[in-house]
Protein backbone atom coordinates (compact mmCIF):
# COMPACT_ATOMS: atom_id res chain seq x y z
CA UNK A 1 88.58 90.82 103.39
CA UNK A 2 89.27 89.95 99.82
CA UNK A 3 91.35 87.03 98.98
CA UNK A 4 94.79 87.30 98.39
CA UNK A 5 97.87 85.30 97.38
CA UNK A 6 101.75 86.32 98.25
CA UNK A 7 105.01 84.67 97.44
CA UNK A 8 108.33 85.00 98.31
CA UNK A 9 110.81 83.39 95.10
CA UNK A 10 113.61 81.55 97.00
CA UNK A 11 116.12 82.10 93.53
CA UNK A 12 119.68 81.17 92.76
CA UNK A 13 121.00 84.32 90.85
CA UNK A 14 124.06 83.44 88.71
CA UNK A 15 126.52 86.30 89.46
CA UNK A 16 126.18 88.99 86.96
CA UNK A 17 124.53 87.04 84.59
CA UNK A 18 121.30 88.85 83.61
CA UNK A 19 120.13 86.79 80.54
CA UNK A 20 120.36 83.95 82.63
CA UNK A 21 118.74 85.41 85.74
CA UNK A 22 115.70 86.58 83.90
CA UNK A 23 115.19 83.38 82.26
CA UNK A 24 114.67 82.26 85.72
CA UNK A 25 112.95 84.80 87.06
CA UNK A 26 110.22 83.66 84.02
CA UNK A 27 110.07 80.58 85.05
CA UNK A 28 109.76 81.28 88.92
CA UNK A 29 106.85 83.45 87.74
CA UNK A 30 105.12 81.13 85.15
CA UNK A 31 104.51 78.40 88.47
CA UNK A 32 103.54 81.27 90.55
CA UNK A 33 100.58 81.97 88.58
CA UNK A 34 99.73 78.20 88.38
CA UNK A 35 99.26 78.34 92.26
CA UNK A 36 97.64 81.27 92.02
CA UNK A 37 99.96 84.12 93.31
CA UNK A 38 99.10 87.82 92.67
CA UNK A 39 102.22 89.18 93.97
CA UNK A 40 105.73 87.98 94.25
CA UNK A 41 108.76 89.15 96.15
CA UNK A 42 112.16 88.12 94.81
CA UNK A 43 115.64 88.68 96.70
CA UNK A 44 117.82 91.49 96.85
CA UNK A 45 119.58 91.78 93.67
CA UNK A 46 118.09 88.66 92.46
CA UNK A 47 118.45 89.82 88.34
CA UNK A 48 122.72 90.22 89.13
CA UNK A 49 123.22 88.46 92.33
CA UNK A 50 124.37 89.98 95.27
CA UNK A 51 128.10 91.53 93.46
CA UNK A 52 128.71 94.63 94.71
CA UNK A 53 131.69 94.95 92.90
CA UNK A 54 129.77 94.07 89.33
CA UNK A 55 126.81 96.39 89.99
CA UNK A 56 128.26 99.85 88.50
CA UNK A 57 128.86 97.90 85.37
CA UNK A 58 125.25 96.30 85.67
CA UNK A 59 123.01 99.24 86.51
CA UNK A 60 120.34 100.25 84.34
CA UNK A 61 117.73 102.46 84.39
CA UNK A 62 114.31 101.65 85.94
CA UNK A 63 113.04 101.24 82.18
CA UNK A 64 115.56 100.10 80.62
CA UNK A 65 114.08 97.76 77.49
CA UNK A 66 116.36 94.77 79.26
CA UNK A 67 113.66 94.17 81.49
CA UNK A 68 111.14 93.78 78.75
CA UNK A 69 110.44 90.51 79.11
CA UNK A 70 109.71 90.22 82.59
CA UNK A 71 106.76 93.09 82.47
CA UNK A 72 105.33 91.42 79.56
CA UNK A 73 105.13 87.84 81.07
CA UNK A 74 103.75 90.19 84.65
CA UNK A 75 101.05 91.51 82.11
CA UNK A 76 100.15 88.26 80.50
CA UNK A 77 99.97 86.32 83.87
CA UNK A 78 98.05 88.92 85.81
CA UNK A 79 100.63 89.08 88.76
CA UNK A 80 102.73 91.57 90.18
CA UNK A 81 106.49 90.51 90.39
CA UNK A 82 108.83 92.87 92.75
CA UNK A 83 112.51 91.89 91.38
CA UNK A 84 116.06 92.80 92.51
CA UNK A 85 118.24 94.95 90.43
CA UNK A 86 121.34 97.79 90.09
CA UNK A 87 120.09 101.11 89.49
CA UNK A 88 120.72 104.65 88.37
CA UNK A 89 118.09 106.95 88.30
CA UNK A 90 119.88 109.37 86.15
CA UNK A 91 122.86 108.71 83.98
CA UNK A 92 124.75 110.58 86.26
CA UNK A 93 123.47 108.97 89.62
CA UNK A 94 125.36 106.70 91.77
CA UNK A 95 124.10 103.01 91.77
CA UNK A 96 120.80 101.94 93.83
CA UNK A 97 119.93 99.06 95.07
CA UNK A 98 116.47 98.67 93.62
CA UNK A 99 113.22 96.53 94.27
CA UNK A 100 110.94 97.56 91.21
CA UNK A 101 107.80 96.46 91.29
CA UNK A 102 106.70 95.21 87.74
CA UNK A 103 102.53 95.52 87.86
CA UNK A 104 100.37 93.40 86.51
CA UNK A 105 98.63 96.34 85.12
CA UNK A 106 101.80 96.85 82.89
CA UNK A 107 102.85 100.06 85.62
CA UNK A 108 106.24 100.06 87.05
CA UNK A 109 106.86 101.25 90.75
CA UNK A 110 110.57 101.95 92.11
CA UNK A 111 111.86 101.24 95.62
CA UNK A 112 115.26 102.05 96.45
CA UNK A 113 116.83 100.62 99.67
CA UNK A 114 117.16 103.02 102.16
CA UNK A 115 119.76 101.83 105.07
CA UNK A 116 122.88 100.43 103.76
CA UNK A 117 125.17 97.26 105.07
CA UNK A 118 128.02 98.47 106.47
CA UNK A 119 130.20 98.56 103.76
CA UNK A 120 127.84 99.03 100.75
CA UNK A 121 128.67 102.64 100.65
CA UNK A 122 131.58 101.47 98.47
CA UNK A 123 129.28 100.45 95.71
CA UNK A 124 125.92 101.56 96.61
CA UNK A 125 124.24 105.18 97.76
CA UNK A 126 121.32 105.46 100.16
CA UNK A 127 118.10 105.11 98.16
CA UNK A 128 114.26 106.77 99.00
CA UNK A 129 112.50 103.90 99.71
CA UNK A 130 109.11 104.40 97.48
CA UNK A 131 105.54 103.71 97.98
CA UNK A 132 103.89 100.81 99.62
CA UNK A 133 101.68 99.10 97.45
CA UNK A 134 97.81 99.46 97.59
CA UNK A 135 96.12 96.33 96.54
CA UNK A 136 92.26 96.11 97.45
CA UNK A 137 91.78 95.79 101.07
CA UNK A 138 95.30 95.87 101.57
CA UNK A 139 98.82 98.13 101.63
CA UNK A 140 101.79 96.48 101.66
CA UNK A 141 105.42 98.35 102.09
CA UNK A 142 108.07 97.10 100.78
CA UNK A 143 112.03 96.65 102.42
CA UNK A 144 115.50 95.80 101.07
CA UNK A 145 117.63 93.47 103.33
CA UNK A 146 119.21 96.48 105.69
CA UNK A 147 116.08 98.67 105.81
CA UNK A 148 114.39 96.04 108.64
CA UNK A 149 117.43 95.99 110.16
CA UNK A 150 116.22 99.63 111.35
CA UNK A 151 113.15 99.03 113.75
CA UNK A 152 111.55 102.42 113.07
CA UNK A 153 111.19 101.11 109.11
CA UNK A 154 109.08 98.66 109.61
CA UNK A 155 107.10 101.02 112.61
CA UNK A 156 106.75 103.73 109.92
CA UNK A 157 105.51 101.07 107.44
CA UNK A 158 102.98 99.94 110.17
CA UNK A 159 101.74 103.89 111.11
CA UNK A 160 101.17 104.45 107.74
CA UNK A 161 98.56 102.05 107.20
CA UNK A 162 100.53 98.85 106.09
CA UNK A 163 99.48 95.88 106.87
CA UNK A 164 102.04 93.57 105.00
CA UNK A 165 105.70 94.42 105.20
CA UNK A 166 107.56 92.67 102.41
CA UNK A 167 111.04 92.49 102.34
CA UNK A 168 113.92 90.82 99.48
CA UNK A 169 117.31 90.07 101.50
CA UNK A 170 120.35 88.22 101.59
CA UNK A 171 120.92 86.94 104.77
CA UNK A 172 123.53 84.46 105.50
CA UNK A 173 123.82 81.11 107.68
CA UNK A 174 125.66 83.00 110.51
CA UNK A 175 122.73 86.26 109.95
CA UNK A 176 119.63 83.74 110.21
CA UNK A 177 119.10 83.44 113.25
CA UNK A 178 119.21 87.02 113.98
CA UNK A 179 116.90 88.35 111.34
CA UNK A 180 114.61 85.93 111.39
CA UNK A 181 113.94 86.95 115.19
CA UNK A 182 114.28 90.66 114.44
CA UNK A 183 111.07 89.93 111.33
CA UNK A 184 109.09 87.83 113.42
CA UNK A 185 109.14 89.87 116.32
CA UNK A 186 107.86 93.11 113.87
CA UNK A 187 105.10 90.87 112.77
CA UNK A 188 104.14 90.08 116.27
CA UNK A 189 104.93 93.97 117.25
CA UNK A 190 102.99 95.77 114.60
CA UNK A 191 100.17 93.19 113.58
CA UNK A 192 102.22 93.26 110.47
CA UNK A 193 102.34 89.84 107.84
CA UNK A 194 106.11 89.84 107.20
CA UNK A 195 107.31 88.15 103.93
CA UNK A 196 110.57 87.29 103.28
CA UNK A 197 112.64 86.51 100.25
CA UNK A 198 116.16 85.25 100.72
CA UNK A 199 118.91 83.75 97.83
CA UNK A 200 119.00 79.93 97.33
CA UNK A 201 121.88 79.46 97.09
CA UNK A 202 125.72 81.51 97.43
CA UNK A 203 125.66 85.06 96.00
CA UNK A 204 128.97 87.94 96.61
CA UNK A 205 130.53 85.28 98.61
CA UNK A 206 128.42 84.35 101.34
CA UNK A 207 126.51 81.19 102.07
CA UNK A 208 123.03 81.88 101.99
CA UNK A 209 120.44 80.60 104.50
CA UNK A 210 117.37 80.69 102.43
CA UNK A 211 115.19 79.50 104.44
CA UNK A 212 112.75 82.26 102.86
CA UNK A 213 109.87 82.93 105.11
CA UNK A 214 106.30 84.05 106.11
CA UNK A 215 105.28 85.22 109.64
CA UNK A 216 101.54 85.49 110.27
CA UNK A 217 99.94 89.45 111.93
CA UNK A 218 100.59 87.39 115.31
CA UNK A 219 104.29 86.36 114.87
CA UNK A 220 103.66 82.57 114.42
CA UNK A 221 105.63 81.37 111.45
CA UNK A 222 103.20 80.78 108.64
CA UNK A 223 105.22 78.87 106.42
CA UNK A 224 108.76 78.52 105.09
CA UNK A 225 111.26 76.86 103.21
CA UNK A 226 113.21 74.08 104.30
CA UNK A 227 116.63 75.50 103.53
CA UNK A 228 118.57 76.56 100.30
CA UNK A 229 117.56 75.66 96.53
CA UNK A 230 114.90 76.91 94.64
CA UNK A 231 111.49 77.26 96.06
CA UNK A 232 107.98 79.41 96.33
CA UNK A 233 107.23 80.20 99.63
CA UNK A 234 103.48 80.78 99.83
CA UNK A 235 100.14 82.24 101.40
CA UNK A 236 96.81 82.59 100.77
CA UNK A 237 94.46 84.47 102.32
CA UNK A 238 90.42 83.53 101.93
CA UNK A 239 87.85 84.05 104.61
CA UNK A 240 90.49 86.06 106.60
CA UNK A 241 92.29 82.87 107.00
CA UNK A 242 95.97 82.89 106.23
CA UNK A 243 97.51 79.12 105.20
CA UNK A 244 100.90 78.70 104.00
CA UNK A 245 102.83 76.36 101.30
CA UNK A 246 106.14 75.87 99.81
CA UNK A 247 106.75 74.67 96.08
CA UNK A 248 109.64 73.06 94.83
CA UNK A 249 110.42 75.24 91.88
């Protein structure tokens, strides 16, 4: 198999505060070319923060020229960053909660989560998901927070040829426990590496776990990070060997 390199950004998203957030999503993304990462996950609704009160007022389109600088730096680095953002399709559309996937090749890829929190109907409507990602030897599908939450989303993923199952969340201290479990035991299940992004730090008004994550195709935990604050969790692939390390961002 080909080598490969994955990260999940542990960020602190200021709420509602888009300059600011992209700023640090640059600078998450400048060290994770330094160690080498081709492709890295950020949290759900890293660019806002998790505000579902803020994100009618936030959304954008998919294209929108905001995002501008982020798909350059993507272009100029050679790595694919997946980022968290409000959006609406059309102008008339109700608000998504979006993971697009900003190539390396200068492309742009949209996936919309699918199974919403209780509650998030409020703010949010039920998105299509999108393509999993083919890269080389690999296909990775992509999840927002809620969509593992269903076990036939990550089974679909897994029928369809995946192989990684990468997912941006928010999960909270009092959540951990449970999701954590739940993504471990679909690595384990479906042979699936399972990636996981969490927030740093408070976001909508819950205390974040962080404690972002990677489970190996067996279940073992590959690596992870220590708890909240700002960090790179990482893996590498070479020879078929998976190793794991977190960076202090």
């Amino acid at each position: 198999m080909t080598a490969l390199t994955l990260a999940a950004a542990q960020s602190i998203s200021i709420a509602g505060d888009l300059p600011t957030n992209i700023e640090r999503h640059l600078a998450f993304m400048q060290v994770a070319a330094e160690h080498g990462v081709q492709l890295l996950v950020f949290p759900e609704l890293s660019l806002t923060g998790y505000e579902p009160s803020l994100a009618a007022g936030l959304a954008i389109a998919p294209d929108d020229p905001v995002l501008a600088p982020l798909r350059e730096m993507a272009r100029e680095l050679g790595l694919t960053a997946v980022v968290g953002m409000p959006i609406r399709q059309t102008p008339e559309a109700g608000v998504s909660i979006a993971a697009l996937v900003l190539g390396a090749d200068a492309s742009l890829k949209v996936y919309t989560k699918q199974h919403l929190h209780p509650g998030e109907e409020v703010a949010f409507v039920p998105g299509q998901g999108g393509a999993a990602l083919e890269w080389a030897d690999d296909t990775i599908a992509l999840a927002v927070c809620a969509d593992f939450s269903q076990a036939s989303h990550p089974r679909l993923a897994a029928e369809a040829g995946a192989n990684v199952y990468a997912v941006g969340a928010l999960i909270s201290e009092g959540g951990y426990a449970t999701d954590s479990a739940r993504l471990q035991g679909y690595a384990a299940e479906h042979g699936l590496l399972v990636l996981m992004a969490n927030h740093g730090g408070p976001s909508g008004g819950y205390v974040c776990a962080g404690r972002s994550a990677i489970w190996a195709a067996d279940g073992k935990l590959l690596t992870a990070a220590p708890g909240v604050g700002d960090a790179l969790v990482i893996a590498q692939r070479d020879d078929g060997v998976w190793a794991g390390q977190v960076v202090v961002v």
